[in-house]
Protein backbone atom coordinates (compact mmCIF):
# COMPACT_ATOMS: atom_id res chain seq x y z
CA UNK A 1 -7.22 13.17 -15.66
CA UNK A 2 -4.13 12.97 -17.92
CA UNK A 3 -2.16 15.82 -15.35
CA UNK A 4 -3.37 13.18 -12.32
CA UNK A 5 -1.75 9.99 -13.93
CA UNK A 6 1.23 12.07 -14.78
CA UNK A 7 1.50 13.05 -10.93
CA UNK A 8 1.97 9.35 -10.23
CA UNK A 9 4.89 8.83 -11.60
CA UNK A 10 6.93 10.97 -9.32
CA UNK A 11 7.59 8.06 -7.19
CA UNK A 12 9.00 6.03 -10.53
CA UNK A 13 12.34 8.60 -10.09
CA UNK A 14 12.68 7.43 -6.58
CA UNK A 15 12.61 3.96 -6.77
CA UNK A 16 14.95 3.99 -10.03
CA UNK A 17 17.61 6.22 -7.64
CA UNK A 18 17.55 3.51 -4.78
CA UNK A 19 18.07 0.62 -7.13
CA UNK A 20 21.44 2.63 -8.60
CA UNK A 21 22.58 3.65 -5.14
CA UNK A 22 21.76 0.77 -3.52
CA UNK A 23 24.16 -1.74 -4.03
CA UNK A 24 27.17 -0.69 -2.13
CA UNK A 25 25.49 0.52 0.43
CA UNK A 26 22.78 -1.90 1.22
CA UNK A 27 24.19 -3.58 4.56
CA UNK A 28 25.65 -0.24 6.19
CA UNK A 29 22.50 2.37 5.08
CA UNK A 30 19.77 -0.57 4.30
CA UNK A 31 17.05 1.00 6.07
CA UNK A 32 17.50 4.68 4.08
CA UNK A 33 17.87 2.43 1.09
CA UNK A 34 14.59 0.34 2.00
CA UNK A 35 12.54 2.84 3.40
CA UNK A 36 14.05 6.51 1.12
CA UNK A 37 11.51 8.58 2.56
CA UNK A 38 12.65 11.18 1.55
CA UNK A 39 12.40 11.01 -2.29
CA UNK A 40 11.12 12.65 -4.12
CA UNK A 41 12.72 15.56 -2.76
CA UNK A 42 11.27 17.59 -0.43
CA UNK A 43 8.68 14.59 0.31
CA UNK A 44 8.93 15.20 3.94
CA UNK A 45 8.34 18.82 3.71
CA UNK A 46 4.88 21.00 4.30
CA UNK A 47 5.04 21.73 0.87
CA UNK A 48 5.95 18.27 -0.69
CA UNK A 49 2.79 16.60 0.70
CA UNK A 50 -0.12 17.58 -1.45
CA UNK A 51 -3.55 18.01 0.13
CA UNK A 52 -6.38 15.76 -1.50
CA UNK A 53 -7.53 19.42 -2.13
CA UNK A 54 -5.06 19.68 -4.43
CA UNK A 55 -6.66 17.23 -6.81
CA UNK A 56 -9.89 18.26 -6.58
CA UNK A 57 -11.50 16.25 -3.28
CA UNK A 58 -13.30 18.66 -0.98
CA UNK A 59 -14.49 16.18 1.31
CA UNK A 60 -11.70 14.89 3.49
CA UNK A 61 -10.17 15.34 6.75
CA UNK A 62 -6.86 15.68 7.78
CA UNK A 63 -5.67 13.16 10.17
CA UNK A 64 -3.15 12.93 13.31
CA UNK A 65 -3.06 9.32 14.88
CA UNK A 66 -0.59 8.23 17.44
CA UNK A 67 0.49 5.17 18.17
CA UNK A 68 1.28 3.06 21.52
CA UNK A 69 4.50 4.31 21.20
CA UNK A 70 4.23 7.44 20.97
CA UNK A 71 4.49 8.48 17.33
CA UNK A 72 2.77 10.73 15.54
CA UNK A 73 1.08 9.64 11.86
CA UNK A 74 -0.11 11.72 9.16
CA UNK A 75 -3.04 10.48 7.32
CA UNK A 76 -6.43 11.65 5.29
CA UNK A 77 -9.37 10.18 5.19
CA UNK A 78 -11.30 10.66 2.20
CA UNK A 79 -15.26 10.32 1.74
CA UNK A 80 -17.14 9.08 -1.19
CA UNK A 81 -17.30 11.87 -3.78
CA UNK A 82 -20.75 10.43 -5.02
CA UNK A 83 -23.05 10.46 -2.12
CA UNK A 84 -25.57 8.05 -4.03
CA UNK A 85 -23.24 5.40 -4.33
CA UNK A 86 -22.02 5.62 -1.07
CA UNK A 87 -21.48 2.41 0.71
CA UNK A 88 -20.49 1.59 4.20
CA UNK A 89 -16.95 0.00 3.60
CA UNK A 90 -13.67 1.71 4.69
CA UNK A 91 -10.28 0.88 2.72
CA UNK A 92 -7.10 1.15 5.00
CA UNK A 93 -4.61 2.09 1.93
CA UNK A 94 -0.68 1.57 2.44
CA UNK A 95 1.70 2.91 -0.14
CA UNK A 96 5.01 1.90 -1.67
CA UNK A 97 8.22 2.60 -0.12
CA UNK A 98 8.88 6.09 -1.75
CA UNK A 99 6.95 9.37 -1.37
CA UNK A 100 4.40 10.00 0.91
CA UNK A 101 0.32 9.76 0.97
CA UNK A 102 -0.13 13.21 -0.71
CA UNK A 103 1.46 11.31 -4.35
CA UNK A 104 -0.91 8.50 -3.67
CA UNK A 105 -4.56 10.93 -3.83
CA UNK A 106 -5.33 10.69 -7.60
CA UNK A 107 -5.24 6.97 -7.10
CA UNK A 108 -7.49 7.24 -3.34
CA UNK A 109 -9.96 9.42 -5.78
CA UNK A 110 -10.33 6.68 -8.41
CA UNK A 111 -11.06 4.30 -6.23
CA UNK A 112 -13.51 6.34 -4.15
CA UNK A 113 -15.18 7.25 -7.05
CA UNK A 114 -15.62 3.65 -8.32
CA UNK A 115 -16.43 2.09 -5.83
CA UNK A 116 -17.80 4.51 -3.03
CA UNK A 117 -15.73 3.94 -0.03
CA UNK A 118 -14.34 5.80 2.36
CA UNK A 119 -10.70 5.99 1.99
CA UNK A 120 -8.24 5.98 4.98
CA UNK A 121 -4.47 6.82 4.02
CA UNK A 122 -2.12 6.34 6.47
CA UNK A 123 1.52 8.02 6.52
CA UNK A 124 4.08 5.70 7.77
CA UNK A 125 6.35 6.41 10.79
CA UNK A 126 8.74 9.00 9.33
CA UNK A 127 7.42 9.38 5.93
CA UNK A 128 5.64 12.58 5.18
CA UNK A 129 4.65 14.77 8.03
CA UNK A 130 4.70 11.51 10.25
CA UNK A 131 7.13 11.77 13.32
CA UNK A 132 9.78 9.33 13.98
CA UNK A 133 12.27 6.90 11.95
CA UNK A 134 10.93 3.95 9.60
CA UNK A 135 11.62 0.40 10.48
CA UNK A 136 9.66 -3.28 10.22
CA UNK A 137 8.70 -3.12 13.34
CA UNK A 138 7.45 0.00 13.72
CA UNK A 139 5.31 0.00 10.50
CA UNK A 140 3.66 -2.64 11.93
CA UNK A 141 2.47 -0.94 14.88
CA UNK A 142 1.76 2.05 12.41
CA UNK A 143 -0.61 -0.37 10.40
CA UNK A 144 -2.17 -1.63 13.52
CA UNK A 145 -2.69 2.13 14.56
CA UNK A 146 -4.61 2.77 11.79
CA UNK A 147 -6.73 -0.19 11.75
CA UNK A 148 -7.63 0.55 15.17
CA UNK A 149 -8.61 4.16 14.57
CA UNK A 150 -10.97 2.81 11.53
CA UNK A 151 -12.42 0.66 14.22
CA UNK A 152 -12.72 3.14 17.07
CA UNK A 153 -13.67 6.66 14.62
CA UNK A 154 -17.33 7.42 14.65
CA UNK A 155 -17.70 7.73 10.74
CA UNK A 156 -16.33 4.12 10.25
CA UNK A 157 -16.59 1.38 13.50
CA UNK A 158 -18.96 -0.05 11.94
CA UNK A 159 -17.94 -0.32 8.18
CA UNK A 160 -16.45 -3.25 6.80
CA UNK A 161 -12.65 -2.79 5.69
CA UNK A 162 -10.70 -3.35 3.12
CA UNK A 163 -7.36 -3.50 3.51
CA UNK A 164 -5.02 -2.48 0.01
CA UNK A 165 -1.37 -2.65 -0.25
CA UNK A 166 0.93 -1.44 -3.10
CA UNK A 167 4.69 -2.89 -3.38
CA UNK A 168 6.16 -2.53 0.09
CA UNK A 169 2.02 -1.69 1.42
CA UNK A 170 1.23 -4.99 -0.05
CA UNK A 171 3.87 -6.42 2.92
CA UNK A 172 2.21 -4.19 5.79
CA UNK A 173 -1.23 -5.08 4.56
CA UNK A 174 -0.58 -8.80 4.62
CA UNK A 175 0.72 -9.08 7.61
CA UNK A 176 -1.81 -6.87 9.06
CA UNK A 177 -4.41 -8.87 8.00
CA UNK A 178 -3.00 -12.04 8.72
CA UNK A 179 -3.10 -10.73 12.72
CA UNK A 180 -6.61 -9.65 12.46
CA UNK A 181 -8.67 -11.81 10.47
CA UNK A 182 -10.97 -13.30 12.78
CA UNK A 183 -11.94 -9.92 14.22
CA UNK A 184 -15.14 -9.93 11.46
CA UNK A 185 -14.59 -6.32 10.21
CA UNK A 186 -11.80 -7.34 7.41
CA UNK A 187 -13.69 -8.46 4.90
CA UNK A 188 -10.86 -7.71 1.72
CA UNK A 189 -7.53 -7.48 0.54
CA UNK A 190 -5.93 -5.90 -2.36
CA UNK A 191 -2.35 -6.44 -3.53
CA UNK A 192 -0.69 -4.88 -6.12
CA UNK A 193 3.28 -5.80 -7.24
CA UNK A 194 4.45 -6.60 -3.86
CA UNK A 195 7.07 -9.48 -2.69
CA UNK A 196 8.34 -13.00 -1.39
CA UNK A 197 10.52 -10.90 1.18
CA UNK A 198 13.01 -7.83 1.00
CA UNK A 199 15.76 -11.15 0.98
CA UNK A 200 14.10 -12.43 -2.39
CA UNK A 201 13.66 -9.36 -3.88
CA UNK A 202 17.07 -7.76 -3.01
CA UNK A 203 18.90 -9.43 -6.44
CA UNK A 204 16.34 -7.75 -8.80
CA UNK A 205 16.09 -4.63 -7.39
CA UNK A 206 20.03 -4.49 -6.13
CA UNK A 207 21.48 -7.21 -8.60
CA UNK A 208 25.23 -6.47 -7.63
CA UNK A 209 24.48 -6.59 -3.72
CA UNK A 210 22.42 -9.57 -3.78
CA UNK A 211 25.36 -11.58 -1.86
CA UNK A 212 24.66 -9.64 0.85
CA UNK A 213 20.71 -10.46 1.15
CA UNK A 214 21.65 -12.86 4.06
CA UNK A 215 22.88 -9.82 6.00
CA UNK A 216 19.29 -7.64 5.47
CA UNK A 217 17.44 -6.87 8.61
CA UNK A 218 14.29 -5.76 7.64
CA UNK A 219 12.28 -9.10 6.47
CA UNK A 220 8.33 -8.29 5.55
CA UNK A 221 8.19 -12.26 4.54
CA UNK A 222 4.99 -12.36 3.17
CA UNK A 223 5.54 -15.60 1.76
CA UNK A 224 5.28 -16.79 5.53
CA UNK A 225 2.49 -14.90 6.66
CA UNK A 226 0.16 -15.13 3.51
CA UNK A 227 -0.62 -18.69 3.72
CA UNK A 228 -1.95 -17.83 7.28
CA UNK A 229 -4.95 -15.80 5.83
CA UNK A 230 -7.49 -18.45 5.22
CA UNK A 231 -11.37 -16.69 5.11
CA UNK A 232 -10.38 -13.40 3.85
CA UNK A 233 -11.32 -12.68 -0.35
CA UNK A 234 -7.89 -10.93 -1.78
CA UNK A 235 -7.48 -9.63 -5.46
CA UNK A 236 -3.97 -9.97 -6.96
CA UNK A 237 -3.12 -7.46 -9.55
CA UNK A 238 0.07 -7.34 -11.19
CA UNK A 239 2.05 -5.66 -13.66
CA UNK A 240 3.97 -8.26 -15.94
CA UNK A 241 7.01 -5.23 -16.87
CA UNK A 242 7.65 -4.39 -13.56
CA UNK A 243 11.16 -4.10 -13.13
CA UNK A 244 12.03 -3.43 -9.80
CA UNK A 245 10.12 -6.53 -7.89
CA UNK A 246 9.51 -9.90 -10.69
CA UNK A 247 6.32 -10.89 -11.64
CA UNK A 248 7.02 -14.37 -10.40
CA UNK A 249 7.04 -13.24 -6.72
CA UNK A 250 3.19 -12.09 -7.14
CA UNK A 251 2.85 -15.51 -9.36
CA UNK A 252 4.25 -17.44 -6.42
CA UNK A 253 2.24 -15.47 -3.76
CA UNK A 254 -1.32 -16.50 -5.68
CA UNK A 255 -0.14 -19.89 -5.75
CA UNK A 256 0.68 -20.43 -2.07
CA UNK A 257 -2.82 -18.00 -0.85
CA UNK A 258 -4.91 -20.38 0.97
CA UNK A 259 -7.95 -18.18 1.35
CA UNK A 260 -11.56 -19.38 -0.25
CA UNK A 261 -11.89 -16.70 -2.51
CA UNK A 262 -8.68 -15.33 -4.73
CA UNK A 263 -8.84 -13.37 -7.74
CA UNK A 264 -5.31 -12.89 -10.11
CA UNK A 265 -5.37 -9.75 -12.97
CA UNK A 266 -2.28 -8.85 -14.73
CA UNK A 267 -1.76 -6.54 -16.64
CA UNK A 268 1.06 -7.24 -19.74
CA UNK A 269 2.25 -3.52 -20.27
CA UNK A 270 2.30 -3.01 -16.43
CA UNK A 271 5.71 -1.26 -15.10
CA UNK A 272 6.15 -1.40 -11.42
CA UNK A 273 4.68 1.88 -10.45
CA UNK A 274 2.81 2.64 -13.62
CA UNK A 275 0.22 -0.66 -13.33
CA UNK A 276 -1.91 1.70 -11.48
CA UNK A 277 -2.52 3.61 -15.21
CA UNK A 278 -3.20 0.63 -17.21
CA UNK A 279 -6.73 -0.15 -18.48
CA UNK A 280 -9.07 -1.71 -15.93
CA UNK A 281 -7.43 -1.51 -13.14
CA UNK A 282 -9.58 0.31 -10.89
CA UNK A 283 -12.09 -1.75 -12.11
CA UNK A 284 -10.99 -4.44 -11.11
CA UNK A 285 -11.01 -3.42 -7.78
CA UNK A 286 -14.20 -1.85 -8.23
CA UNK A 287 -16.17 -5.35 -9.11
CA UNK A 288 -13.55 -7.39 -6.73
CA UNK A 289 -15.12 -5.18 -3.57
CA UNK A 290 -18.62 -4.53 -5.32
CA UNK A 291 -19.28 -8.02 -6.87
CA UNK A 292 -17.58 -10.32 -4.83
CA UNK A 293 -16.74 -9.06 -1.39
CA UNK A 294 -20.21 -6.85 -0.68
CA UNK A 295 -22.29 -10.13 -2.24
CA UNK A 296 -20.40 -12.80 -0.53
CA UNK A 297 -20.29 -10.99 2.61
């Protein structure tokens, strides 16, 4: 398990390169800078997109989905690893802004095996082996494609979903679910160290460029479309180190959630990509989905 945690923090190099680089460039390259797909290196390659087989999972399939407009996205879904525990709920997972789904497995295998869900990981638009070039509005439809697939696949129509989001996947996921929560098949949503809005977060994670927030095109402002999710349980978890987006914008975002049911964790040693390794965190999400989203559902 130690060689699996280590694998995580691949991603940690890339996010540490686009906070150097991205200062001077942020108005003329933002959406490289925003969405580096292509970090790690070779993260868009055959070879720099690890199979879940890679870590272990045997049950999985490798997925194609394409969207309305005509891209192509990667994605696996993995099954429950423990067929006892099984339970009929389907997690839609979106990463960070770095890597691809392949560095995201070990933590799609912790959580299946705590908490028995099927696991759907979808690649965005030009990330990984997806086709075509990242952008707001196309990760949107992405997220949308995938939800949809959950809801049309034979394995999962009928399972409740779960929708879980880490930094930039914490954007997608919210305002994903915040456009389909009265369909009656979202039942949760997890968010780990995500943000206000790529404006708010540009002076921490590009202090020198933040005069030119104003100018950023891509928005994700969650702090607009959180407030709109009313009836769906979420489960905040946060990493009090992390250095690329503040604590305070996941402190801010739990105070201005309006749904019935919300749930904060933090975690005091938690860096912005290493949270994931700190004690108790996939338990967390265990009991949030087992204890209070199965029960009060």
């Amino acid at each position: 398990m130690a060689n699996i945690f280590s694998y995580l923090r691949l991603p940690v190099l890339a996010s540490s390169a686009v906070a150097v680089v991205g200062s001077s460039l942020l108005y003329f390259k933002q959406n490289e800078l925003i969405y580096p797909r292509s970090l790690p290196v070779g993260s868009r390659s055959e070879q720099g997109v690890p199979k879940p087989s890679f870590f272990g999972l045997t049950d999985y399939e490798d997925l194609r989905i394409v969207t309305p407009d005509g891209e192509t996205l990667a994605a696996y879904l993995v099954r429950p690893s423990n067929k006892g525990r099984a339970i009929n709920t389907t997690i839609l997972m979106f990463h960070g802004n770095a890597g691809n789904i392949g560095h995201r497995v070990p933590i799609a295998r912790m959580i299946e095996e705590n908490t028995g869900c099927n696991i759907v990981m979808l690649e965005y638009r030009g990330y990984g082996l997806s086709t075509g070039t990242p952008d707001e509005k196309g990760i949107k439809i992405d997220a949308q494609a995938g939800l949809d697939w959950i809801r049309s696949y034979r394995e999962t129509k009928q399972s409740d979903i779960v929708v879980y989001g880490q930094s930039l996947g914490g954007a997608v996921a919210i305002d994903l679910v915040s456009k389909n929560q009265h369909d009656g098949d979202i039942v949760g949503l997890v968010l780990e160290n995500t943000f206000l809005s790529i404006r708010k977060m540009i002076p921490s994670a590009f202090p020198p460029a933040k005069y030119l927030a104003p100018l950023c095109h891509q928005y994700w402002t969650s702090e607009e479309s959180l407030p709109l999710i009313t009836d769906i349980p979420m489960l905040f978890l946060s990493g009090l180190q992390d250095e690329i987006v503040p604590p305070s914008h996941m402190k801010q975002l739990y105070s201005i959630c309006r749904t019935t049911l919300k749930i904060w964790k933090e975690f005091p040693h938690g860096s912005h990509n290493e949270t994931i390794v700190e004690p108790y965190y996939f338990d967390h999400i265990a009991d949030f989905i087992n204890d209070k989203v199965m029960k009060r559902h």
